[in-house]
C-alpha atoms as a PDB file:
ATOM      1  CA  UNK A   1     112.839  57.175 130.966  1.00  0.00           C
ATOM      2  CA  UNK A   2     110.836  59.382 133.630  1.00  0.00           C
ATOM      3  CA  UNK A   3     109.126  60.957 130.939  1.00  0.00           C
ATOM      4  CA  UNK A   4     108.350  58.595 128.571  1.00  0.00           C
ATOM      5  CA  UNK A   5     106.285  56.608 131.108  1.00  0.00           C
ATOM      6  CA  UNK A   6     104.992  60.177 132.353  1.00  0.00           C
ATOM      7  CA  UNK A   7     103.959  60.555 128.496  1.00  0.00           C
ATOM      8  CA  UNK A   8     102.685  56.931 128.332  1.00  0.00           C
ATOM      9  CA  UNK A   9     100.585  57.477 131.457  1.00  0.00           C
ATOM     10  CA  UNK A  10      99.104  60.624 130.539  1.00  0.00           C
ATOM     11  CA  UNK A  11      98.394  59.351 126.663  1.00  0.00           C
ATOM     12  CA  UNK A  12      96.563  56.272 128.994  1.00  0.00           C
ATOM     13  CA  UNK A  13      94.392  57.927 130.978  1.00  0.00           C
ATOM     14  CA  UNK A  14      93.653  60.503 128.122  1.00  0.00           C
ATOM     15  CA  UNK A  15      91.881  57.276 126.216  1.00  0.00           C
ATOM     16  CA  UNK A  16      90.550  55.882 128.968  1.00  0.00           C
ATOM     17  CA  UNK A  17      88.439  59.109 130.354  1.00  0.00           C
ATOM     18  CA  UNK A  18      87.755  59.605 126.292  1.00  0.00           C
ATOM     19  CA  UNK A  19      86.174  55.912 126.075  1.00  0.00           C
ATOM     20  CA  UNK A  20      84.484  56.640 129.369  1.00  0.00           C
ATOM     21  CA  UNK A  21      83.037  60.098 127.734  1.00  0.00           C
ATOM     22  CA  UNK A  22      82.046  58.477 124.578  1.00  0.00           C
ATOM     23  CA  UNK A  23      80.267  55.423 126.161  1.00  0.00           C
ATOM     24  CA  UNK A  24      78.045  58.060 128.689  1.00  0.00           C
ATOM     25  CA  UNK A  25      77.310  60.115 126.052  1.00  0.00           C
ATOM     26  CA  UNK A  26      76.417  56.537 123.827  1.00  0.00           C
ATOM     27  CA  UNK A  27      74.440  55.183 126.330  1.00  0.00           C
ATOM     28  CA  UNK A  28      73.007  58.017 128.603  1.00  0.00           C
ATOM     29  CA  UNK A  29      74.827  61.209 129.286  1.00  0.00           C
ATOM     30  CA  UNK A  30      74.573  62.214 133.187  1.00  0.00           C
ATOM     31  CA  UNK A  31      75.038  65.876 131.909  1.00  0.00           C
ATOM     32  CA  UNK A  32      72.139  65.776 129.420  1.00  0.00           C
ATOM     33  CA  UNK A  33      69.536  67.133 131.922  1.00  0.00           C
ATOM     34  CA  UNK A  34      68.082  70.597 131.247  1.00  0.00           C
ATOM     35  CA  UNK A  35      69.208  73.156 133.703  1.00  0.00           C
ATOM     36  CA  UNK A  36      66.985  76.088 134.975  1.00  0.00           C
ATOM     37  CA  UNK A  37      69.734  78.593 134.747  1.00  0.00           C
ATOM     38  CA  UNK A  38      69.448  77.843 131.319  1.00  0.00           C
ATOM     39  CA  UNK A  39      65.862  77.965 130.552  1.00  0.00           C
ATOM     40  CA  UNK A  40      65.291  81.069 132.414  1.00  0.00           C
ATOM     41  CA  UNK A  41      68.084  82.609 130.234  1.00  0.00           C
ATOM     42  CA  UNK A  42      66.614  81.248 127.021  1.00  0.00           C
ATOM     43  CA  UNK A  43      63.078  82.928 128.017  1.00  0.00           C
ATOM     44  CA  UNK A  44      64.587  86.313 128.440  1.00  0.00           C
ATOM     45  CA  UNK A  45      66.252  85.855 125.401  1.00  0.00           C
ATOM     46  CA  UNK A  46      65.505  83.449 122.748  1.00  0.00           C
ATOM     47  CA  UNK A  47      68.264  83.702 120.113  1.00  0.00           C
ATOM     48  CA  UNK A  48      70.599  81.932 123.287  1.00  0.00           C
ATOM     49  CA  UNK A  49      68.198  79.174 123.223  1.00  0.00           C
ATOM     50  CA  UNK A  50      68.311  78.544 119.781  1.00  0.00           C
ATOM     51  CA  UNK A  51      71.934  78.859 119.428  1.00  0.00           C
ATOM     52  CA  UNK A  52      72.366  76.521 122.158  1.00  0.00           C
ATOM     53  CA  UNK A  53      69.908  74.352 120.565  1.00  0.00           C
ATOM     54  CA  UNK A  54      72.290  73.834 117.295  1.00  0.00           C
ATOM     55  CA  UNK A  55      75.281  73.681 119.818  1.00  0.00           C
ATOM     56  CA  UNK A  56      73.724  70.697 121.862  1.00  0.00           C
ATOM     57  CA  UNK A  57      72.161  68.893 119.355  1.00  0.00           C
ATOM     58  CA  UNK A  58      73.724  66.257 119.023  1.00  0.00           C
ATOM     59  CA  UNK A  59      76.188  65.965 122.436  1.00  0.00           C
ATOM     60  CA  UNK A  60      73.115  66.801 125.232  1.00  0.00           C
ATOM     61  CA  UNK A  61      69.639  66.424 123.431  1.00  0.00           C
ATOM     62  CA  UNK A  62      67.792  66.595 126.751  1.00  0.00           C
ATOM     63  CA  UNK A  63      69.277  69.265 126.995  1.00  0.00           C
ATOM     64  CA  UNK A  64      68.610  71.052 123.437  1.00  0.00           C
ATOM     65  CA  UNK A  65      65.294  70.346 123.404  1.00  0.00           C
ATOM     66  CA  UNK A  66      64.487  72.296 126.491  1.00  0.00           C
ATOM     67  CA  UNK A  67      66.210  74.980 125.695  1.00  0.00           C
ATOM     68  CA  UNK A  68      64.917  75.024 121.834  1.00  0.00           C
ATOM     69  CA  UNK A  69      61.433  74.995 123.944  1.00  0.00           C
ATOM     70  CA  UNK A  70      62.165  77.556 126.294  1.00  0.00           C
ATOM     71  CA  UNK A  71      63.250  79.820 123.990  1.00  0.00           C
ATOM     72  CA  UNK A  72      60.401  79.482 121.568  1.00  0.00           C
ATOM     73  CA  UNK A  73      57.969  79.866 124.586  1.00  0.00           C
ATOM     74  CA  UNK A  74      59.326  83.177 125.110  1.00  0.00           C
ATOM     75  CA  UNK A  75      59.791  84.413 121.815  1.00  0.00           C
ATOM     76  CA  UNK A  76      55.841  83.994 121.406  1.00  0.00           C
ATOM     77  CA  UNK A  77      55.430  85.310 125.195  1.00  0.00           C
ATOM     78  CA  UNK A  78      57.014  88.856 124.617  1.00  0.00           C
ATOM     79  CA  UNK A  79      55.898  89.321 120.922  1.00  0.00           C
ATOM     80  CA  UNK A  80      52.187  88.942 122.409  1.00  0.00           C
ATOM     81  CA  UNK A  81      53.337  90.949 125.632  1.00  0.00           C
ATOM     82  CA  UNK A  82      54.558  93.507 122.997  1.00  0.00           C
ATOM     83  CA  UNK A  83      51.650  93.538 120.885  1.00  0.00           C
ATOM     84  CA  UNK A  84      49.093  93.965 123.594  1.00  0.00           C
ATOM     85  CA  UNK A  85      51.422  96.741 125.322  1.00  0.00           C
ATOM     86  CA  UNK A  86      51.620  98.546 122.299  1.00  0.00           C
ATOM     87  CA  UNK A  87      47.832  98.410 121.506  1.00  0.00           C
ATOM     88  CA  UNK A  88      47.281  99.576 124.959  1.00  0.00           C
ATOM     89  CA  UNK A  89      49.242 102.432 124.703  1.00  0.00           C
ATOM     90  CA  UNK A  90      47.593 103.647 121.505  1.00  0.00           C
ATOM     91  CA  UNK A  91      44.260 103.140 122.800  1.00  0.00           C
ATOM     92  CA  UNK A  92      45.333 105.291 125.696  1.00  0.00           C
ATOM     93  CA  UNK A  93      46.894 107.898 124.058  1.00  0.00           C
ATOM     94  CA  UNK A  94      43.882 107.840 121.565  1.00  0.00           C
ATOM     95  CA  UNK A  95      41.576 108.422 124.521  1.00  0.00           C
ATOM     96  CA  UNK A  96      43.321 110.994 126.518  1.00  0.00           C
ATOM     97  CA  UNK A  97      43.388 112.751 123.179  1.00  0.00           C
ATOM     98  CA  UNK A  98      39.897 112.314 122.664  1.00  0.00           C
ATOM     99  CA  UNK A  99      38.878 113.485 125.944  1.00  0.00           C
ATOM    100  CA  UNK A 100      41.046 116.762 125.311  1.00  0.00           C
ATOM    101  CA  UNK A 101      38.564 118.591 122.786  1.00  0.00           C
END
């Protein structure tokens, strides 16, 4: 008998936290705030932020959103970072060679 009401308990308070889950994440999920642990990791590297973006979606949209964001911020940052490194370079390298003969 122990364990049936140990079974009946534990089935219980399984659907009650579940209800409890479904009706924050109805209403307003506590969790759905974006986190700057996050977004600094989506900067560096983008293809996290967009994978997280099609993993939150729907569960944490706050939460998505930033991190979609974040991630698209920095994709744009380092391909113009790259671009105007890499034409800096070349103009360098064209001008030291320049200046040899």
């Amino acid at each position: 008998k122990i364990i049936y009401i140990s079974i009946f308990l534990i089935t219980f308070n399984m659907k009650i936290s579940y209800n409890s889950c479904r009706e924050n994440t109805a209403n307003t999920n506590e969790l759905d705030e974006p986190s700057t642990g996050i977004n600094v990791l989506c900067f560096f590297i983008p293809v996290i932020g967009l994978t997280l973006y099609f993993a939150w979606k729907s569960m944490y949209p706050k939460k998505a959103k930033a991190a979609l964001k974040v991630a698209l911020i920095g994709f744009l940052t380092w391909t113009v970072l790259s671009v105007v490194l890499r034409l800096s370079i070349d103009f360098i390298v064209y001008w030291m060679i320049s200046n040899m003969y």
